[in-house]
Protein backbone atom coordinates (compact mmCIF):
# COMPACT_ATOMS: atom_id res chain seq x y z
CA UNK A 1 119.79 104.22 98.03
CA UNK A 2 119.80 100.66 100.15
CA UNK A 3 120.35 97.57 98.80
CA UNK A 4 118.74 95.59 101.79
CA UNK A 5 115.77 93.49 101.40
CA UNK A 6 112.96 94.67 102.80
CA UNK A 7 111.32 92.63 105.29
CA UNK A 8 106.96 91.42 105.62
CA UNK A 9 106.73 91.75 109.02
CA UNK A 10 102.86 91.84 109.58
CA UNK A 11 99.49 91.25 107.64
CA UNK A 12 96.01 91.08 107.39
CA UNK A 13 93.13 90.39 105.26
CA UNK A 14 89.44 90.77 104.77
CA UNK A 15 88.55 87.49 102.51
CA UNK A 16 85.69 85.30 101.78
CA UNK A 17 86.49 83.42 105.18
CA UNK A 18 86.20 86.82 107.11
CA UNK A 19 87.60 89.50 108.58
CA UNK A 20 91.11 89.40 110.03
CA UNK A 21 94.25 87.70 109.26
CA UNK A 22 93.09 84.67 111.97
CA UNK A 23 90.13 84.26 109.71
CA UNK A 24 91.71 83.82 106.87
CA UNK A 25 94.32 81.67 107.94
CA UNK A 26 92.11 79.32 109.54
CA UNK A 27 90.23 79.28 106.26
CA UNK A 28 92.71 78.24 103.97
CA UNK A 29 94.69 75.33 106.65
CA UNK A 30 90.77 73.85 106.74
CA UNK A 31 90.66 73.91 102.86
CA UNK A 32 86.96 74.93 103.10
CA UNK A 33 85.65 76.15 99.62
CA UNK A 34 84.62 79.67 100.02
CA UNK A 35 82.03 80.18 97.29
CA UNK A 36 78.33 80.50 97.82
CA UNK A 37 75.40 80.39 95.54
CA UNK A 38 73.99 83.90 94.49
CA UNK A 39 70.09 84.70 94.98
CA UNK A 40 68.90 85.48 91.79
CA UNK A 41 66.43 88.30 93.12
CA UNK A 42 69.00 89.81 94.82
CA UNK A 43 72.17 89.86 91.97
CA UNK A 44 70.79 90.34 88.62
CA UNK A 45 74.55 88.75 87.09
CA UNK A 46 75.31 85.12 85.22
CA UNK A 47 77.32 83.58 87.90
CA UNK A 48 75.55 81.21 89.77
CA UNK A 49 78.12 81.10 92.79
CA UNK A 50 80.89 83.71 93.94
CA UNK A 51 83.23 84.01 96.74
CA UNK A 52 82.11 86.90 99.03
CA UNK A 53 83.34 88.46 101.49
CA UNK A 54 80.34 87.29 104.70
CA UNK A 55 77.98 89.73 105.75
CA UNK A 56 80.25 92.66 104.79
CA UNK A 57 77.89 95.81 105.24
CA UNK A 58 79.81 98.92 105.26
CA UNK A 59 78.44 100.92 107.98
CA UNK A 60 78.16 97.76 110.12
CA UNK A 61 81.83 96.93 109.76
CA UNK A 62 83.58 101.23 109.59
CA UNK A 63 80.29 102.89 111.32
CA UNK A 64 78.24 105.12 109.67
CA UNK A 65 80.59 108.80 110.49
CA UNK A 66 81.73 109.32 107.03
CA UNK A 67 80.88 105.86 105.15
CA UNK A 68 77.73 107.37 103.21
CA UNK A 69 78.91 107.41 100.31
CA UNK A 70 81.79 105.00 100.69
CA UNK A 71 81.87 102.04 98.10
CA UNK A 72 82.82 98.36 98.46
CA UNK A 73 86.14 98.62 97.30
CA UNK A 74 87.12 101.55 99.58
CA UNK A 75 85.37 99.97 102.56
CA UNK A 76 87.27 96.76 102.04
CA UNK A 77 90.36 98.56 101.74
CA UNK A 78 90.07 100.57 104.49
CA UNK A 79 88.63 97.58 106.72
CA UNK A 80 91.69 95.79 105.76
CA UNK A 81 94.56 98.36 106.71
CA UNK A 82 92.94 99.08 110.32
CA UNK A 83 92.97 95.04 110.61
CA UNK A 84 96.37 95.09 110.29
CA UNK A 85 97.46 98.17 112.75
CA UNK A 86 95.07 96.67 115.06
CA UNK A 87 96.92 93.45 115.15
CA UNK A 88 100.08 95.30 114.81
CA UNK A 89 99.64 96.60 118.06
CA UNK A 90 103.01 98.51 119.47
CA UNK A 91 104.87 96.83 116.75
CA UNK A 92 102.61 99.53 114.13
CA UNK A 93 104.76 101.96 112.45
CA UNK A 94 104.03 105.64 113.86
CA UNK A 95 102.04 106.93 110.63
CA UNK A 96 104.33 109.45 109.81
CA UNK A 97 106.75 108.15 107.97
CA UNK A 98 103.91 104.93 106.59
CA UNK A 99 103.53 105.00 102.90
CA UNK A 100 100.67 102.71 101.26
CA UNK A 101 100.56 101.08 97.41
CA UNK A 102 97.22 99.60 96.81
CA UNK A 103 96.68 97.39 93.77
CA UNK A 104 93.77 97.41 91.51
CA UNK A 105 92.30 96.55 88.39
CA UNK A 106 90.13 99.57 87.77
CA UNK A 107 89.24 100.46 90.79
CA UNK A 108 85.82 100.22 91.54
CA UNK A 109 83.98 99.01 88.13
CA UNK A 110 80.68 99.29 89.88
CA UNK A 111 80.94 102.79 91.15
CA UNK A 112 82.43 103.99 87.85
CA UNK A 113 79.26 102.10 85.69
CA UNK A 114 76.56 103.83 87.97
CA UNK A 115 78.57 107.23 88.07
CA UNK A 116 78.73 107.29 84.11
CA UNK A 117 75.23 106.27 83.11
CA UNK A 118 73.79 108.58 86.23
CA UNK A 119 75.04 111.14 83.56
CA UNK A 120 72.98 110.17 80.53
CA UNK A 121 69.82 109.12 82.81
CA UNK A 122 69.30 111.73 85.45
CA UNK A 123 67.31 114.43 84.78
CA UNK A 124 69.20 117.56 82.84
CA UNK A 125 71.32 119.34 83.18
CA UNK A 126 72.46 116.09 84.71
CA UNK A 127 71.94 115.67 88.14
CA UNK A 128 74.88 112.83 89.11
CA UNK A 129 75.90 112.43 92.67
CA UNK A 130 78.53 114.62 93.45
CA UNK A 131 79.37 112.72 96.83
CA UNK A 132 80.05 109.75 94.89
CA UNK A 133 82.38 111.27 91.95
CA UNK A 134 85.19 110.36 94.27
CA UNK A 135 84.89 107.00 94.13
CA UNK A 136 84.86 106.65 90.22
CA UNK A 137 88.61 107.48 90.29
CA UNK A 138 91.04 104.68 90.78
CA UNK A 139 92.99 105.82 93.90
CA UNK A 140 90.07 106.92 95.94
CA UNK A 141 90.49 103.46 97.89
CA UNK A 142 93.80 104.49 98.88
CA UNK A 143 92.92 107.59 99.69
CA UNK A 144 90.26 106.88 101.82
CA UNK A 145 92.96 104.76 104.05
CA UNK A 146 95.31 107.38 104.41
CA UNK A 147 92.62 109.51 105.74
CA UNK A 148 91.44 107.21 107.99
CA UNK A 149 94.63 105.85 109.21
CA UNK A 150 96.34 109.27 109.18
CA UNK A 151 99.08 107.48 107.22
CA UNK A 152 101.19 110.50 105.55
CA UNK A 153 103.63 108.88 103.88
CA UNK A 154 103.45 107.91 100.13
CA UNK A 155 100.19 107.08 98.72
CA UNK A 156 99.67 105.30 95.19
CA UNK A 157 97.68 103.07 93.27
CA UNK A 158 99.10 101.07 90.97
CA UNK A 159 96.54 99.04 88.28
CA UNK A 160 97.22 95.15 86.67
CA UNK A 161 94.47 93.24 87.26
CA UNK A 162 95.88 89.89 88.61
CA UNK A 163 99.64 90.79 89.02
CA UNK A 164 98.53 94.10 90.59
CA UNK A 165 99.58 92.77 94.25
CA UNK A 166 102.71 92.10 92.74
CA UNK A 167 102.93 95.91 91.14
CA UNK A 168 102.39 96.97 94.46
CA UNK A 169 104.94 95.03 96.57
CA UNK A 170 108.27 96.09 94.37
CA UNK A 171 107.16 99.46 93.80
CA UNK A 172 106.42 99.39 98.14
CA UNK A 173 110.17 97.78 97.92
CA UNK A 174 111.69 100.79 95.89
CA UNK A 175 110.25 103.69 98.25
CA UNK A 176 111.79 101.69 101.04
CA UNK A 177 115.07 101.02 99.03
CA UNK A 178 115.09 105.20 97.67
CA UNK A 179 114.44 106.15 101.75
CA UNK A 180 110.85 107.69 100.52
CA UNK A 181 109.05 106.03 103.78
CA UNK A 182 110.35 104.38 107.01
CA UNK A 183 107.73 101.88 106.59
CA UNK A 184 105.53 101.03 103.24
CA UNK A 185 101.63 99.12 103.69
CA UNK A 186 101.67 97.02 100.46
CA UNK A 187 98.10 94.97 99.02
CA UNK A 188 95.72 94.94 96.89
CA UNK A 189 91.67 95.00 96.90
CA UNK A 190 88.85 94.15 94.96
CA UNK A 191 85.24 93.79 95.11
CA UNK A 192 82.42 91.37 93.53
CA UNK A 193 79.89 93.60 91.60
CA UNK A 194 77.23 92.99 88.70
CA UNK A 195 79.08 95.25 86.87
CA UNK A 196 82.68 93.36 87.34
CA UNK A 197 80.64 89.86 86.86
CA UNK A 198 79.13 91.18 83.41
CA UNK A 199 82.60 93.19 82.08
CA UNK A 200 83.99 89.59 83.40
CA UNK A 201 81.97 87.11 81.52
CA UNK A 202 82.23 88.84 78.88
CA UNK A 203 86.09 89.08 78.47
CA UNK A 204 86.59 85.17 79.76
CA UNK A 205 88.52 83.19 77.36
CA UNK A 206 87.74 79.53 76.43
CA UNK A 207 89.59 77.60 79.21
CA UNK A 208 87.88 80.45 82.18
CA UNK A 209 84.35 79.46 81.43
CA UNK A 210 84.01 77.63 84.68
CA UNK A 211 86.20 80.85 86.77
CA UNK A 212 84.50 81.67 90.21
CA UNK A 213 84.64 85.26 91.18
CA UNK A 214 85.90 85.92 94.28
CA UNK A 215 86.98 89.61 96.42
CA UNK A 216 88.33 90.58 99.30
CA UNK A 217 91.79 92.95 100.31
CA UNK A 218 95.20 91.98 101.41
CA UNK A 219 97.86 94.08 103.18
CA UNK A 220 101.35 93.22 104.13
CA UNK A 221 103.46 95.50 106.36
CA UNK A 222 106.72 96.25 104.69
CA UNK A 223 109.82 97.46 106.41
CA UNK A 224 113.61 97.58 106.43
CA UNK A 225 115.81 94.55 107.54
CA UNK A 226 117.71 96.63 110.32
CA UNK A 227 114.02 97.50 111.57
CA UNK A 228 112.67 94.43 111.61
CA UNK A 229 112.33 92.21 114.33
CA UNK A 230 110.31 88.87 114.38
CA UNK A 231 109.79 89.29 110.07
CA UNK A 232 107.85 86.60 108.78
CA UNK A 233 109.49 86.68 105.23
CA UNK A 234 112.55 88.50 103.36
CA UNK A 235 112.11 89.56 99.40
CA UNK A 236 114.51 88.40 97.54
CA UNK A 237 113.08 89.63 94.10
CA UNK A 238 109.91 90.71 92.11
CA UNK A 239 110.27 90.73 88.24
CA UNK A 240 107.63 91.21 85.64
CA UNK A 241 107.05 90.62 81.90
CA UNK A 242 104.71 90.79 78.93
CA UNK A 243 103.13 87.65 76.69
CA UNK A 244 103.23 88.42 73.27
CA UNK A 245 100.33 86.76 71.87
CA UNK A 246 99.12 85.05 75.10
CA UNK A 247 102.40 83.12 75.45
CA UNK A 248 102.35 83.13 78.99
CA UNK A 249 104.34 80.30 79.73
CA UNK A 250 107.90 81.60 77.80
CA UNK A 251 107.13 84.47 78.87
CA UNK A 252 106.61 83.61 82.65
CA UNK A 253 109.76 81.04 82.46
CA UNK A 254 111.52 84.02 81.09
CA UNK A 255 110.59 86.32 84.03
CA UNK A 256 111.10 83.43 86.72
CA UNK A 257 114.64 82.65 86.05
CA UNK A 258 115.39 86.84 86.16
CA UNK A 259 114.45 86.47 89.56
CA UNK A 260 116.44 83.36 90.33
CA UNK A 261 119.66 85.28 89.14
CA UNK A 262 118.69 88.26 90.57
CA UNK A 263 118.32 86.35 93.89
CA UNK A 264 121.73 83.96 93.48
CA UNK A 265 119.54 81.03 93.52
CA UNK A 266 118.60 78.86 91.10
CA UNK A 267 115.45 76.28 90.82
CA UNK A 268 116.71 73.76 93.22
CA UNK A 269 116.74 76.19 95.79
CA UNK A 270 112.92 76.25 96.25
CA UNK A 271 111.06 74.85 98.56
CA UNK A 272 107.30 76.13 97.31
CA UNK A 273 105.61 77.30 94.83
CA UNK A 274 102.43 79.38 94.75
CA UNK A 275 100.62 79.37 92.03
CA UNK A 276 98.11 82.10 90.41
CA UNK A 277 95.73 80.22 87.93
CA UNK A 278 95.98 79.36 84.25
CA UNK A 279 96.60 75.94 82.17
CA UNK A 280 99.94 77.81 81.03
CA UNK A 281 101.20 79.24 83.89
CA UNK A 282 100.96 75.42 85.67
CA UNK A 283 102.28 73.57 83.28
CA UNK A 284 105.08 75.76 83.37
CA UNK A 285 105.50 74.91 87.04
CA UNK A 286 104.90 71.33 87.11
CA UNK A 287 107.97 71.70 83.92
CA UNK A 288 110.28 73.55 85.80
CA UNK A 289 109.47 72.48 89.61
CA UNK A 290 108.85 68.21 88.75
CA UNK A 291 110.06 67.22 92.39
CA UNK A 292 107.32 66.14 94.50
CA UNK A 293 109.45 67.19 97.84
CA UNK A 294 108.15 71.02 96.00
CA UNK A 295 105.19 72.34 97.98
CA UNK A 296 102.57 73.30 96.22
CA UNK A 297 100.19 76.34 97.42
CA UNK A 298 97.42 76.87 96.35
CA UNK A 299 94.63 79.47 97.08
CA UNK A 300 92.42 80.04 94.23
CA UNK A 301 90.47 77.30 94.20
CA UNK A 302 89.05 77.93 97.09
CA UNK A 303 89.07 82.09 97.22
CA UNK A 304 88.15 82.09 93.41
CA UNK A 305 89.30 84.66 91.00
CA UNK A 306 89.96 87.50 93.32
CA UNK A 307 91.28 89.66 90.40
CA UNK A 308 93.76 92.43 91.51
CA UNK A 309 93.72 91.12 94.90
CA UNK A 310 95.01 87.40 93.99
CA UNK A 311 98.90 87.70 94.11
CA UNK A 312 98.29 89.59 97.51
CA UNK A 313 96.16 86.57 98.62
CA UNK A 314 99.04 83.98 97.65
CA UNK A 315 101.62 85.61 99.26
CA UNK A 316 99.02 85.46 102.35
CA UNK A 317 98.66 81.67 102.07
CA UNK A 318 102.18 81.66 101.92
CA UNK A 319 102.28 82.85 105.38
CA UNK A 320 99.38 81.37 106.33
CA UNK A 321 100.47 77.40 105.28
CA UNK A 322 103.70 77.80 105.82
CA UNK A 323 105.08 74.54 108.01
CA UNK A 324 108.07 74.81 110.09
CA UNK A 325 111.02 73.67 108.59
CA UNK A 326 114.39 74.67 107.30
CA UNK A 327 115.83 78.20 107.79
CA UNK A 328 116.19 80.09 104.70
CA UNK A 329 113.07 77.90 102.74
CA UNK A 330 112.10 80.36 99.42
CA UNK A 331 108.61 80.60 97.78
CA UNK A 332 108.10 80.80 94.38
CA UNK A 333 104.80 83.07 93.53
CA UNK A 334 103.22 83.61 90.24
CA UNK A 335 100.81 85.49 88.42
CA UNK A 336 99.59 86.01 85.03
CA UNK A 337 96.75 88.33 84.01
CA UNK A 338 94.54 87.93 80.79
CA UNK A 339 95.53 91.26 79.58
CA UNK A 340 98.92 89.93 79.09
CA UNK A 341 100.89 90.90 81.52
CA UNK A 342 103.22 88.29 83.87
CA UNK A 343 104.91 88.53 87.06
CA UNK A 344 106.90 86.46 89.74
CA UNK A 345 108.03 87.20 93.37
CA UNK A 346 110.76 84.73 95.62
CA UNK A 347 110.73 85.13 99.56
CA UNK A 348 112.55 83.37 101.97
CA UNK A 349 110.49 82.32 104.98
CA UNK A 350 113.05 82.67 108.22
């Protein structure tokens, strides 16, 4: 088993300011807020604003051959992986030997709500959808891309809700460390649905009550150090925990300086920080990180609660906002998810 770092050496995205890594680059360096008010006639759901992906229509964006019953999540997901071999060009992994690890929260809550109460409404003896089973089961996403990628190396889908992007990168770091793929696609996707707005609003605590909802996919290309060639950023460590109680901030400090020792560093060594979301989780940060020459990053407020697919999204505006400047700089990420679960990443931008 290696003990090498694995390497991001590509990425792309399908966000609220588009399609395509470019898109969402130049989205987040203009600082444009994302969200957009929702037309009552058209989304029957309390928010009054979300962050959508623009004018994402399925058959529009994949074609129609074999999108008819597709859902938003799998669409996204799939939309999102051919971005990046696209703009991978020659520098694409042959799909052979290309796992994928796709975070989620449930999958697609939509798709499983209509699926489940098509089988107490349709007419006996229960006339659901067959076509659409499929999609009520949480890896159909990542199925659906290593169909239509022909990627035939390890496929999984790995669930926890905001920190589910970071779920995805170490265990996309082990299968590259155990020799289980020559090259691993690591992300996370999810989608803005009445039925996510109305299982969201109703599990909001008291200090979410103003959250924006936002979607989208993210994909980073992982490979091995002595493949790489032009990387963009080397992880150093990913290490999770659990809040007891909702005591996300010992619990996150806890979890932070494991992956400072893990690393050899310690908290003077870095250079940014990007945050996920949470009164807790930044007051730990402005605690620990007090220097002002500390970068902050950060992407929700203007891509709004993109669930499962927020860590992914940070570690994009990582790469995105990332000014030249000293070799070796390392970025702090965070993430902390409601249902108590923590987690923190370090990379070292080249």
């Amino acid at each position: 088993m290696s003990t090498v770092n694995p390497v991001i050496s590509a990425w792309s995205a399908v966000s609220p300011y588009g399609i395509g890594r470019a898109a969402f680059a130049a989205g987040l360096r203009s600082g444009r807020p994302s969200a957009q008010p929702l037309d009552p006639a058209q989304w029957q759901v309390p928010d009054e604003t979300a962050c959508l992906v623009p004018d994402f229509d399925i058959r529009e964006v994949l074609g129609k051959k074999g999108t008819r019953s597709m859902d938003r999540v799998s669409a996204l997901a799939v939309a999102t992986v051919g971005e990046l071999l696209a703009e991978a060009g020659d520098a694409a992994p042959p799909p052979a030997g290309t796992g994928l690890v796709l975070g989620t929260t449930t999958g697609s809550a939509q798709s499983l709500m209509d699926f489940s109460r098509d089988s107490f409404t349709q007419a006996k003896p229960y006339f659901v959808d067959a076509a659409r089973f499929p999609n009520a089961v949480m890896n159909c996403a990542s199925g659906q891309c290593a169909i239509w990628h022909g990627l035939k190396g390890p496929n999984a889908t790995v669930a926890g809700g905001r920190v589910a992007g970071l779920f995805a990168l170490n265990y996309a770091r082990r299968l590259l460390r155990a020799g289980r793929a020559d090259a691993v696609l690591s992300g996370a996707v999810e989608e803005y649905s009445p039925a996510r707005s109305w299982l969201d609003h109703h599990g909001r605590g008291d200090d979410e009550t103003a959250t924006v909802l936002g979607e989208g996919c993210g994909v980073l290309l992982l490979t091995s150090t002595a493949a790489a060639a032009g990387s963009l950023a080397e992880v150093l460590a990913v290490e999770f925990g659990t809040a007891p109680d909702s005591d996300y901030r010992q619990s996150l400090e806890s979890c932070v300086r494991r992956a400072l020792r893990r690393a050899g560093l310690d908290l003077a060594d870095v250079w940014a920080v990007a945050p996920g979301g949470g009164d807790a989780e930044r007051g730990l940060l402005d605690s620990l990180l007090p220097d002002d020459r500390v970068r902050r990053i950060d992407c929700a407020g203007l891509l709004g609660d993109a669930a499962a697919a927020a860590a992914t999204f940070q570690i994009l505006a990582v790469l995105s906002l990332a000014d030249d400047g000293p070799a070796g700089r390392v970025v702090l990420v965070t993430a902390n998810d409601r249902s108590g679960l923590v987690g923190c990443a370090l990379l070292r931008l080249p």
